[in-house]
Protein backbone atom coordinates (compact mmCIF):
# COMPACT_ATOMS: atom_id res chain seq x y z
CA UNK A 1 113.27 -2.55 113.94
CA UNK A 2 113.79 -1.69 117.55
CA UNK A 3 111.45 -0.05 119.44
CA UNK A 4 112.75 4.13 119.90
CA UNK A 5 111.74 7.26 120.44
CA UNK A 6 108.80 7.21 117.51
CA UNK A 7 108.14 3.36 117.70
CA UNK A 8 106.64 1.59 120.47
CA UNK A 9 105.59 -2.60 120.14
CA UNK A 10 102.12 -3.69 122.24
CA UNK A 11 101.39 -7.60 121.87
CA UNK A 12 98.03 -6.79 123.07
CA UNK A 13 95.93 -3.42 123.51
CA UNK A 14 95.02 -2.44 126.90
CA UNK A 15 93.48 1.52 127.55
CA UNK A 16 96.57 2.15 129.75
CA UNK A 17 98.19 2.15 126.43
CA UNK A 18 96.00 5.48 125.65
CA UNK A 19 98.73 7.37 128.04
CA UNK A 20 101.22 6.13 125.48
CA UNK A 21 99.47 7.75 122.64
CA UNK A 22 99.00 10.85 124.91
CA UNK A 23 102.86 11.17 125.08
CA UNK A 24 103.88 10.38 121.84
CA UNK A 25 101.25 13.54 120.73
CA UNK A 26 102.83 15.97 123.35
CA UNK A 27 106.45 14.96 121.79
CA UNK A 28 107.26 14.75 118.73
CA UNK A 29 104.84 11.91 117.04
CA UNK A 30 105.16 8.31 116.59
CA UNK A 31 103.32 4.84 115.61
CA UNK A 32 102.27 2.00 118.07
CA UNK A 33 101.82 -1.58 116.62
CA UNK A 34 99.55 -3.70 118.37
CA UNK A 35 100.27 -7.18 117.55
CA UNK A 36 103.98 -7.13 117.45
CA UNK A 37 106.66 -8.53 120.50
CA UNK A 38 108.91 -6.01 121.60
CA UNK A 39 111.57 -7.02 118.88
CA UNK A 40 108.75 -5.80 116.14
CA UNK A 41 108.21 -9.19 115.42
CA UNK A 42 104.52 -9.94 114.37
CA UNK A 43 102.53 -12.03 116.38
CA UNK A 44 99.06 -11.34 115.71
CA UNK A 45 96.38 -9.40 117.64
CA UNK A 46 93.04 -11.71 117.79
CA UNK A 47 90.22 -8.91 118.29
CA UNK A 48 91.50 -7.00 115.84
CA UNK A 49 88.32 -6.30 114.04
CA UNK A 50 86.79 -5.39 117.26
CA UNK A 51 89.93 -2.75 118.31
CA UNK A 52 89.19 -1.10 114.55
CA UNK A 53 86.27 -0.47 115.56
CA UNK A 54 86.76 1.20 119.50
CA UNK A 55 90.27 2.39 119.09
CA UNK A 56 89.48 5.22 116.66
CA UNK A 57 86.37 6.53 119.31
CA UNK A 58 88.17 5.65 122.57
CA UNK A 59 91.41 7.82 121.37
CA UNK A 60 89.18 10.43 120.09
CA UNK A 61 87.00 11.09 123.48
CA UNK A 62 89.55 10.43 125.58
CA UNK A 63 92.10 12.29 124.29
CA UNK A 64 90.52 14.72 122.03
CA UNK A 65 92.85 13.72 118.82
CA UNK A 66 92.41 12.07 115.89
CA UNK A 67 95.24 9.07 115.47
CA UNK A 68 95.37 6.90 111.96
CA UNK A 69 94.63 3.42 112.66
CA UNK A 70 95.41 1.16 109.86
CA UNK A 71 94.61 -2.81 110.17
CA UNK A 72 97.82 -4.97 108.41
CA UNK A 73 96.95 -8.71 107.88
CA UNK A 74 100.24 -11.02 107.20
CA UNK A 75 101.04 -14.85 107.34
CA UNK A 76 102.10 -14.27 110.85
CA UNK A 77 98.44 -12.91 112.00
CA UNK A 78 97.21 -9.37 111.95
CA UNK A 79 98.76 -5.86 113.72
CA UNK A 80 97.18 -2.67 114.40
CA UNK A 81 99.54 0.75 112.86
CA UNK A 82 98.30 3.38 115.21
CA UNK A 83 99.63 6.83 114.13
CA UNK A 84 100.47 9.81 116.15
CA UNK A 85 100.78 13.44 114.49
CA UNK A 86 102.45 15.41 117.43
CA UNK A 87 99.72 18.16 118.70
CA UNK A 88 100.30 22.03 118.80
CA UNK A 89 98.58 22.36 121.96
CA UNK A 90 98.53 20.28 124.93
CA UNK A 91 97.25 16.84 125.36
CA UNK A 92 96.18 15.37 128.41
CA UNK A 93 94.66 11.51 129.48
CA UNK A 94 91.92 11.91 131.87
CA UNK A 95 93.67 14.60 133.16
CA UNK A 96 97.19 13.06 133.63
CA UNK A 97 100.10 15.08 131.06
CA UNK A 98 102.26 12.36 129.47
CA UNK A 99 105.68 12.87 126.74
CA UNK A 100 107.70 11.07 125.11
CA UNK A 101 111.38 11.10 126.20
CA UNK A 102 113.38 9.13 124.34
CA UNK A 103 111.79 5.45 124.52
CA UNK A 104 110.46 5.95 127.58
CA UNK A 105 106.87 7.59 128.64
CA UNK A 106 107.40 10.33 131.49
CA UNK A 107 104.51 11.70 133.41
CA UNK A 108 105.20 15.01 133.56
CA UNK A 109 104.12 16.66 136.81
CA UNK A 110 105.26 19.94 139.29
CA UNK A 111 107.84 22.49 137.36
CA UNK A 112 108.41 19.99 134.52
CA UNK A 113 104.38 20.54 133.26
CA UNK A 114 104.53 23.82 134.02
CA UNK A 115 107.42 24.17 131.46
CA UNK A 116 105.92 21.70 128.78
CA UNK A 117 102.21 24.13 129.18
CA UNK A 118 104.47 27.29 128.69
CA UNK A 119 106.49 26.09 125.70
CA UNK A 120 103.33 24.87 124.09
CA UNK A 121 102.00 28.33 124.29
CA UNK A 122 105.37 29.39 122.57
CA UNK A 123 106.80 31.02 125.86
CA UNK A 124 109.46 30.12 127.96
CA UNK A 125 109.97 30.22 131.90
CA UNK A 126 112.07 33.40 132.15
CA UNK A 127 109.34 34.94 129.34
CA UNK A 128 106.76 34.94 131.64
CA UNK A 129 105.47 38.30 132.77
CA UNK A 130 105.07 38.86 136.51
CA UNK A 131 102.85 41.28 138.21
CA UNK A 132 102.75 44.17 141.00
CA UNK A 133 106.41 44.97 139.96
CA UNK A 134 107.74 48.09 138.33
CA UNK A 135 110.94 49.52 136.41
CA UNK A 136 111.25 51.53 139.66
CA UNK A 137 111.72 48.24 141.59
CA UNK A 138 114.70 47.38 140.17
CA UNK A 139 118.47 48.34 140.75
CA UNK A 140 119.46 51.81 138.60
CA UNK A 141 123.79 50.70 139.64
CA UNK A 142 122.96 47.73 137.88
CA UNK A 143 121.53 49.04 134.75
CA UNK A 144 124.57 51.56 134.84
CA UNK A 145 126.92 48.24 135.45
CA UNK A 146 124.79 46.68 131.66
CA UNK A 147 125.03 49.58 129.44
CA UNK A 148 129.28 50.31 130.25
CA UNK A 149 129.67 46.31 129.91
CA UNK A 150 127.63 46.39 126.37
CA UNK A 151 129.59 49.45 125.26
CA UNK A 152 133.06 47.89 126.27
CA UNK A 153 131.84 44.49 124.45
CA UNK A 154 130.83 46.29 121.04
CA UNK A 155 127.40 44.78 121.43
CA UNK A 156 125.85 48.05 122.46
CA UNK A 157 125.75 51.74 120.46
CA UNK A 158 127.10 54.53 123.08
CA UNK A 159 123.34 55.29 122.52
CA UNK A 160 122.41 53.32 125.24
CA UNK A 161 123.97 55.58 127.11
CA UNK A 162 121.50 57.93 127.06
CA UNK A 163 118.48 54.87 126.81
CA UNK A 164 115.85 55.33 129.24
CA UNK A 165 115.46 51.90 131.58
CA UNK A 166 111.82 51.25 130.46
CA UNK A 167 113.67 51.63 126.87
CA UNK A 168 116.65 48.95 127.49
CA UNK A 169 114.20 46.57 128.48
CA UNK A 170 112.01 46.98 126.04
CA UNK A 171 115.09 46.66 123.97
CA UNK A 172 116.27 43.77 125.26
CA UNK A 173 112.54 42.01 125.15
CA UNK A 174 112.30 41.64 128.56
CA UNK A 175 108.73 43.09 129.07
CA UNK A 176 105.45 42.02 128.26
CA UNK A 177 103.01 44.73 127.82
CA UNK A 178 102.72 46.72 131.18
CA UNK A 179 104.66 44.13 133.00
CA UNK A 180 108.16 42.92 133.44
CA UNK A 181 108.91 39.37 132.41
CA UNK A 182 110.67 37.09 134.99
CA UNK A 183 114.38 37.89 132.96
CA UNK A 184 113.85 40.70 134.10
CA UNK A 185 113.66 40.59 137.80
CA UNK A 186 116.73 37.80 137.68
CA UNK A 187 118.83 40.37 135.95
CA UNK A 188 117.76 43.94 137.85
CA UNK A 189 116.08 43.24 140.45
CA UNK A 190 118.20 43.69 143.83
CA UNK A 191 116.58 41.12 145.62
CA UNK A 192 115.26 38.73 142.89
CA UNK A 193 114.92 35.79 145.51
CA UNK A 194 111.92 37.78 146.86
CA UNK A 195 110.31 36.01 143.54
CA UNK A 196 112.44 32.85 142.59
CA UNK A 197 113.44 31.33 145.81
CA UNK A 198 116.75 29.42 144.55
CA UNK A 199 118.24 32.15 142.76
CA UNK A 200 121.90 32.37 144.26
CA UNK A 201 124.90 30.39 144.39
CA UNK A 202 126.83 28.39 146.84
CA UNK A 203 130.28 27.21 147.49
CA UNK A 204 132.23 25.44 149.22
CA UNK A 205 135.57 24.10 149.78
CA UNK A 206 136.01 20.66 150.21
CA UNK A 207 138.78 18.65 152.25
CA UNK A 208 137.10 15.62 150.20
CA UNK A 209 133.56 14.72 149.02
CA UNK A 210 132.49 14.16 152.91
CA UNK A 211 134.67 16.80 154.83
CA UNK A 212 132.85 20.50 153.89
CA UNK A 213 135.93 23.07 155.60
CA UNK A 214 133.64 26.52 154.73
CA UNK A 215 131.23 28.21 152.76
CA UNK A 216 129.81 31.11 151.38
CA UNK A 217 126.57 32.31 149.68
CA UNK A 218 125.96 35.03 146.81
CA UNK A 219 122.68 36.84 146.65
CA UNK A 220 121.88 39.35 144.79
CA UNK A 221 120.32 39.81 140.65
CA UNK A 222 122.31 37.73 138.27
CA UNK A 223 125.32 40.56 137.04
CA UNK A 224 125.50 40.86 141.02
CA UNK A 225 126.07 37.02 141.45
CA UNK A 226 128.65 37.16 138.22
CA UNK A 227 130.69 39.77 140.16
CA UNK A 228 130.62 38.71 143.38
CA UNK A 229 131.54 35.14 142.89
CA UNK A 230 134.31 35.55 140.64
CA UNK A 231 135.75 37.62 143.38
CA UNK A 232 135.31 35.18 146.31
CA UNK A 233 136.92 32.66 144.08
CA UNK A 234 139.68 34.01 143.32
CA UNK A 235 140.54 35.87 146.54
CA UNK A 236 139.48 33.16 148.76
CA UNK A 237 138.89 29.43 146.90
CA UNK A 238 141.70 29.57 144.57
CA UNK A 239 145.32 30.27 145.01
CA UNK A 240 147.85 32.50 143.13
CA UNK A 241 151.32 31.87 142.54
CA UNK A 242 153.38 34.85 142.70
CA UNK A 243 156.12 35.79 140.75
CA UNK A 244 157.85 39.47 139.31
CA UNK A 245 158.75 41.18 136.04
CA UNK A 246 161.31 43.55 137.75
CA UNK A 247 159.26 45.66 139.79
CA UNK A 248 155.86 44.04 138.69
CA UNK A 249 153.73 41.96 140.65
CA UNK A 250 152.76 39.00 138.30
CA UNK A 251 149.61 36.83 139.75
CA UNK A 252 149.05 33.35 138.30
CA UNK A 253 146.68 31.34 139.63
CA UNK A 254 146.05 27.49 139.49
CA UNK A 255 142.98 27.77 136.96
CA UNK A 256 142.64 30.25 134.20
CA UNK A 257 140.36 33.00 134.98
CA UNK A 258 138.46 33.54 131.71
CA UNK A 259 137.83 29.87 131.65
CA UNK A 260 136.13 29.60 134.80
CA UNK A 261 134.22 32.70 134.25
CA UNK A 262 132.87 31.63 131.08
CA UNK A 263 131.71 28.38 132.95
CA UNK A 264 130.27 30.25 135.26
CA UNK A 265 128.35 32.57 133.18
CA UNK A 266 126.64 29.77 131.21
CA UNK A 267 125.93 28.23 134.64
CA UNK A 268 123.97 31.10 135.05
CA UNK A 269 122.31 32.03 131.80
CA UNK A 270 121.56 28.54 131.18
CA UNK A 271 120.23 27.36 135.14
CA UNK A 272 116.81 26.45 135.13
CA UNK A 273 115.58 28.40 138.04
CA UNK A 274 112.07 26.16 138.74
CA UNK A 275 114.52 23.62 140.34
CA UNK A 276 114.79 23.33 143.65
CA UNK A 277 118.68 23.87 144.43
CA UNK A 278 121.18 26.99 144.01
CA UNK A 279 124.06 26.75 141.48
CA UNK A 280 126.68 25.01 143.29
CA UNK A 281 130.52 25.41 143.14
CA UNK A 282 132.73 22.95 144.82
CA UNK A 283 136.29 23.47 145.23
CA UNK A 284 138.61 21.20 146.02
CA UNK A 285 142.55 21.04 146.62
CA UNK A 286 142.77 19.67 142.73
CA UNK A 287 139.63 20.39 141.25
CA UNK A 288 136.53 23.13 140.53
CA UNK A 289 133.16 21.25 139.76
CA UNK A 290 130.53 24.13 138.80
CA UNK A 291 127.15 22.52 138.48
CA UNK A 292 123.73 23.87 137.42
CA UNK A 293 119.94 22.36 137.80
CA UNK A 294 118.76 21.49 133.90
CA UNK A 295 117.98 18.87 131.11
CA UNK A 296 119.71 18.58 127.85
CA UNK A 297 116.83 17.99 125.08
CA UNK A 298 115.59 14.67 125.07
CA UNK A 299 118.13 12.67 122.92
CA UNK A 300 121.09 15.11 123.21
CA UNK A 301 124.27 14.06 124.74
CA UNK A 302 127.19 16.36 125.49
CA UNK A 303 128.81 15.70 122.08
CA UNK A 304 125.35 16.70 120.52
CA UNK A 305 125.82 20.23 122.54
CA UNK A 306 129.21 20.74 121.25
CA UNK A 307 128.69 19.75 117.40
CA UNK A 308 125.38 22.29 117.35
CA UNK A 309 126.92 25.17 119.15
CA UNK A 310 123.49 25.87 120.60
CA UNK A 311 123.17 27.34 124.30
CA UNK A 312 121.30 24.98 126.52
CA UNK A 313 117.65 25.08 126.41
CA UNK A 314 116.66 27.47 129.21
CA UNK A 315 116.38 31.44 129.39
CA UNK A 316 116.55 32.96 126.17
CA UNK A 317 115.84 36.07 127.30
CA UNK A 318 118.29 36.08 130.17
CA UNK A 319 121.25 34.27 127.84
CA UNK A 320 120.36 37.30 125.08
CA UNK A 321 120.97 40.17 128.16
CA UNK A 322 124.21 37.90 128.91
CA UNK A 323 125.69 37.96 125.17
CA UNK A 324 124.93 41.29 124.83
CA UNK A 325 127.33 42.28 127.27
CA UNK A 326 129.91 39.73 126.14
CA UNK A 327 129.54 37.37 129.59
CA UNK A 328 128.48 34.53 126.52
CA UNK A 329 129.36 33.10 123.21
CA UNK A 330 126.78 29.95 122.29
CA UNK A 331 127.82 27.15 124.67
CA UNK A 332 129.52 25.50 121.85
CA UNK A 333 132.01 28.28 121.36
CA UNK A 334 132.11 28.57 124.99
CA UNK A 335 133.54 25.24 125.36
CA UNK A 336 136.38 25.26 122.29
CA UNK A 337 136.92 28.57 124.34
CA UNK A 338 137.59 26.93 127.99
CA UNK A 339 139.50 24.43 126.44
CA UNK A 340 141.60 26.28 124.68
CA UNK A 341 142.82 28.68 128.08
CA UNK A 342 142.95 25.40 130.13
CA UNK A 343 145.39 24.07 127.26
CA UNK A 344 147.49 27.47 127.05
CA UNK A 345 147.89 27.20 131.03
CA UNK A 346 149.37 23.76 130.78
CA UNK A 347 145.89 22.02 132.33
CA UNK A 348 143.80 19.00 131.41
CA UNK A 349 141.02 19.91 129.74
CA UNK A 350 137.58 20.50 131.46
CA UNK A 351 134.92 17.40 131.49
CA UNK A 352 131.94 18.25 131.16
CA UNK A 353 129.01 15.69 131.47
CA UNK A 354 125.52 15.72 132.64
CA UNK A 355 124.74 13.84 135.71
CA UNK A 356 122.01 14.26 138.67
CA UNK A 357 119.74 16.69 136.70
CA UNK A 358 122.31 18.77 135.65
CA UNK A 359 125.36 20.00 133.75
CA UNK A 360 128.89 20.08 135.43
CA UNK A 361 132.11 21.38 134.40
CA UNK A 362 135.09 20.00 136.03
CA UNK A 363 138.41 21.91 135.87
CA UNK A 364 140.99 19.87 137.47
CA UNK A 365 144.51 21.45 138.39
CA UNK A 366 148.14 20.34 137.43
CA UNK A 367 148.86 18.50 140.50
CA UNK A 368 152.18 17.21 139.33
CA UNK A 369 154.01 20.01 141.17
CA UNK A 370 156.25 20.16 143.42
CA UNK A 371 154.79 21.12 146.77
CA UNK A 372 151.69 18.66 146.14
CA UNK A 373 154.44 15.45 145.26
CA UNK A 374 155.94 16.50 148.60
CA UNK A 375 152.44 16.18 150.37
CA UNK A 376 151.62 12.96 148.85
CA UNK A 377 155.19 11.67 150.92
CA UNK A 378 156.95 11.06 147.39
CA UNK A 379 161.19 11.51 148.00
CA UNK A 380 163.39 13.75 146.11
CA UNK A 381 164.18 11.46 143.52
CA UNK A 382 160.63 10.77 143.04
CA UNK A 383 159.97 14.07 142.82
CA UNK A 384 162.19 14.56 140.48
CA UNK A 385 161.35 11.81 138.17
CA UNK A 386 157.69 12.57 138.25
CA UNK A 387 158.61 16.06 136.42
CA UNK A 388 161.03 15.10 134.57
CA UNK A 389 158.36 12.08 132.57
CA UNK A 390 156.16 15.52 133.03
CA UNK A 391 158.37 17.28 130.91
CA UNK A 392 159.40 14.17 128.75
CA UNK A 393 156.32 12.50 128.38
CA UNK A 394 158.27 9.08 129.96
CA UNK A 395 161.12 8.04 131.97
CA UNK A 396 163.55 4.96 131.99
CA UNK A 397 164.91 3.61 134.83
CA UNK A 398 168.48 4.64 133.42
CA UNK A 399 167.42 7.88 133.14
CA UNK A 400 166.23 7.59 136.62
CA UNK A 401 169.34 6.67 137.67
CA UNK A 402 171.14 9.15 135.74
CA UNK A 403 169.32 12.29 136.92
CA UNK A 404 169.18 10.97 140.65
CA UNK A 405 172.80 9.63 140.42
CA UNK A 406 171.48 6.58 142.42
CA UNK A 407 171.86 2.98 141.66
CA UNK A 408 169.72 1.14 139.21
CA UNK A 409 168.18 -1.39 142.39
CA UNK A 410 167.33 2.14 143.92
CA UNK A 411 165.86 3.13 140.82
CA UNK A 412 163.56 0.11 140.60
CA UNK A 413 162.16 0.10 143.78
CA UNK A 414 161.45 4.33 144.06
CA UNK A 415 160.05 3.03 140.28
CA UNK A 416 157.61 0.32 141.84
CA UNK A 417 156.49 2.57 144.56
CA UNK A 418 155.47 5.07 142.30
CA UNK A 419 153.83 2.64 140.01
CA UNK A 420 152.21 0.39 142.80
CA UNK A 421 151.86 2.68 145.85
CA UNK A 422 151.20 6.20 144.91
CA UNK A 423 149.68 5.27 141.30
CA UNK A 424 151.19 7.75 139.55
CA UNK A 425 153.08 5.90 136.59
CA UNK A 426 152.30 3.52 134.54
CA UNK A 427 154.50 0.59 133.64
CA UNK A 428 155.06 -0.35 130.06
CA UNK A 429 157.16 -2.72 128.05
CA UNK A 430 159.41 -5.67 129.42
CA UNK A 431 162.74 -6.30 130.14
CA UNK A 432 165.31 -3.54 128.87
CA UNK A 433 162.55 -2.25 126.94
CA UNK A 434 160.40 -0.96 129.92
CA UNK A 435 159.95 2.57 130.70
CA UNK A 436 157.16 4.34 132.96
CA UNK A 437 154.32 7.33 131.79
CA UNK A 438 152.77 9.31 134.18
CA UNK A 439 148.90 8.00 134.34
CA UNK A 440 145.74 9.17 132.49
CA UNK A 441 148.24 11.81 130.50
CA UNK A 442 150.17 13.27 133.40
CA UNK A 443 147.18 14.65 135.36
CA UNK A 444 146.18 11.87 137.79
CA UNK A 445 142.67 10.10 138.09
């Protein structure tokens, strides 16, 4: 058996190993074999006797646990079984805080302890209550802004109307005896950076990854930041095609809004606010990339997110405020949900993927159109071609020739360059049998 997240292989027992221990208690348990190589093979520890004898004390005073050590003899020499129960409250190795992360042991230090402490105390970071500030700190509009936005999303009784604010938040959980927790301040306060200094977001438009063209920054409590970025986006960032239903104005623009709104709400609810860095928003001729600071418990992978339609694990108290006014579904639903309005509009899906300490979405826009194959330096017929294996899912190179009304050695080299020097189609089949796809679906790299 390989080593994992509850197995760990020691040929020989050194006390650094009692940092091991430490993590595997702050996790979720697990069993060290001394005398074993690192492919669980046994090999025989020669003081075992000896170790029977100190391990049981040394684990005990240093680490103020009691761990099962078991002595196994076999043909192949003896091993120590050393096991772990994982700990309610925190364990810590000469002062030094250790976990278990997959198979790997992590020091935990700075916001990361601070975390681990409050969840081993059953609270989370936005749970924690903060002094010297009072109901009549915070922003009455945007209470006003919570209780129509509830009402509208059936998640609130028209009672709340007439709710006091001390009542709404007491409602919503977000205080803690005389004090407000930290959900609070985040989601009412009108200048919440006053107390978390990275609470904002920041975009940019980007020629490419090197070339920044302008930016902007939104301050302001959480709803504000909601608001005020969805606007800049779409009034500024992102562009709208327009078209008319007789006398009507119709707007489309290149992204759907609901999808990127519902990215950037969970961006939001789900941020963990001891990082260092704003949520960040980069837009780019093709592409939106929305990214927020956070980990994905230890083990999970995107999939994992998806197939347990659970919300990241950050700010429950701040993600309940958010679903009560309809701004979230649980991230799972939220994603079926952006990929569904991406599909309707004729888009890729989004990727999403966790990368840098923290979760992106990626929307990426149709770029097969017209005005964008003309500013890559493609010709008419090339144009023409691309949208029609668009359209088509493939073209031949008599259809080429057919809906250029060219020749077919015309055909074959606009083909070639559109294979070999713009890398937009992809060449399949030989012979009288070959025909061209667009690449990677019809939506580019």
């Amino acid at each position: 058996m390989a080593e994992s997240q509850n197995i760990e292989y020691k040929k020989i027992w050194k006390d650094e190993y009692l940092k091991w221990i430490c993590g595997f208690a702050n996790a979720q348990g697990g069993t060290i074999f001394i005398g074993k190589d690192d492919n669980g093979n046994v090999i025989g520890v020669k003081n075992a006797k000896t170790l029977m004898e100190e391990l049981p004390n040394k684990i005990t005073t240093v680490l103020g646990i009691v761990a099962e050590v078991n002595l196994h003899k076999t043909e192949q020499g003896d091993y120590i079984e050393i096991i772990v129960e994982p700990q309610l409250n925190p364990v810590s190795c000469k002062g030094e805080y250790h976990y278990r992360s997959g198979s790997t042991k992590q020091e935990l230090k700075g916001a990361a302890l601070d975390n681990f402490l409050l969840k081993k105390q059953g609270k989370n970071w936005d749970g924690v209550p903060v002094p010297n500030v009072s109901v009549a700190d915070l922003k009455s509009e945007t209470f006003d802004f919570f209780r129509k936005k509830g009402i509208k999303s059936n998640r609130l009784d028209e009672e709340a109307l007439n709710d006091t604010n001390e009542l709404l938040l007491a409602n919503l959980n977000l205080t803690e005896g005389n004090y407000l927790k930290r959900a609070a301040i985040l989601l009412f306060h009108p200048n919440p950076e006053k107390y978390v200094t990275n609470a904002y977001v920041k975009i940019g438009y980007f020629e490419n990854d090197y070339d920044l063209r302008y930016q902007d920054e939104v301050h302001g409590n959480l709803f504000e930041q909601v608001e005020k970025t969805m606007d800049l986006l779409f009034t500024k960032y992102i562009k709208a095609m327009i078209s008319y239903d007789g006398i009507y104005r119709i707007e489309t623009f290149e992204y759907p809004k609901e999808a990127v709104r519902e990215a950037l709400h969970n961006a939001i609810a789900h941020k963990d606010y001891t990082g260092a860095t704003p949520i960040q928003i980069s837009v780019y001729k093709d592409k939106i990339m929305i990214w927020n600071y956070g980990e994905l418990p230890a083990n999970w992978t995107i999939d994992t997110l998806q197939k347990k339609h659970s919300s990241l694990p950050h700010n429950p108290d701040i993600s309940n405020a958010f679903f009560r006014i309809g701004y979230i579904e649980a991230w799972g639903r939220g994603i079926g949900k952006m990929n569904s309005q991406c599909a309707a509009a004729g888009l890729p899906q989004p990727q999403y993927y966790y990368e840098s300490s923290g979760f992106w979405v990626v929307f990426r826009k149709d770029v097969f159109n017209e005005e964008d194959l003309q500013a890559k330096g493609l010709n008419p017929r090339q144009i023409k071609a691309v949208l029609y294996a668009k359209e088509n899912g493939k073209i031949t190179n008599s259809e080429y020739q057919k809906i250029n009304e060219t020749s077919e050695r015309t055909a074959l080299r606009d083909l070639n360059e559109l294979c070999n020097k713009y890398g937009l189609f992809n060449k399949i089949g030989k012979q009288k049998n070959t025909y061209y796809t667009l690449l990677n679906g019809g939506y580019g790299g």
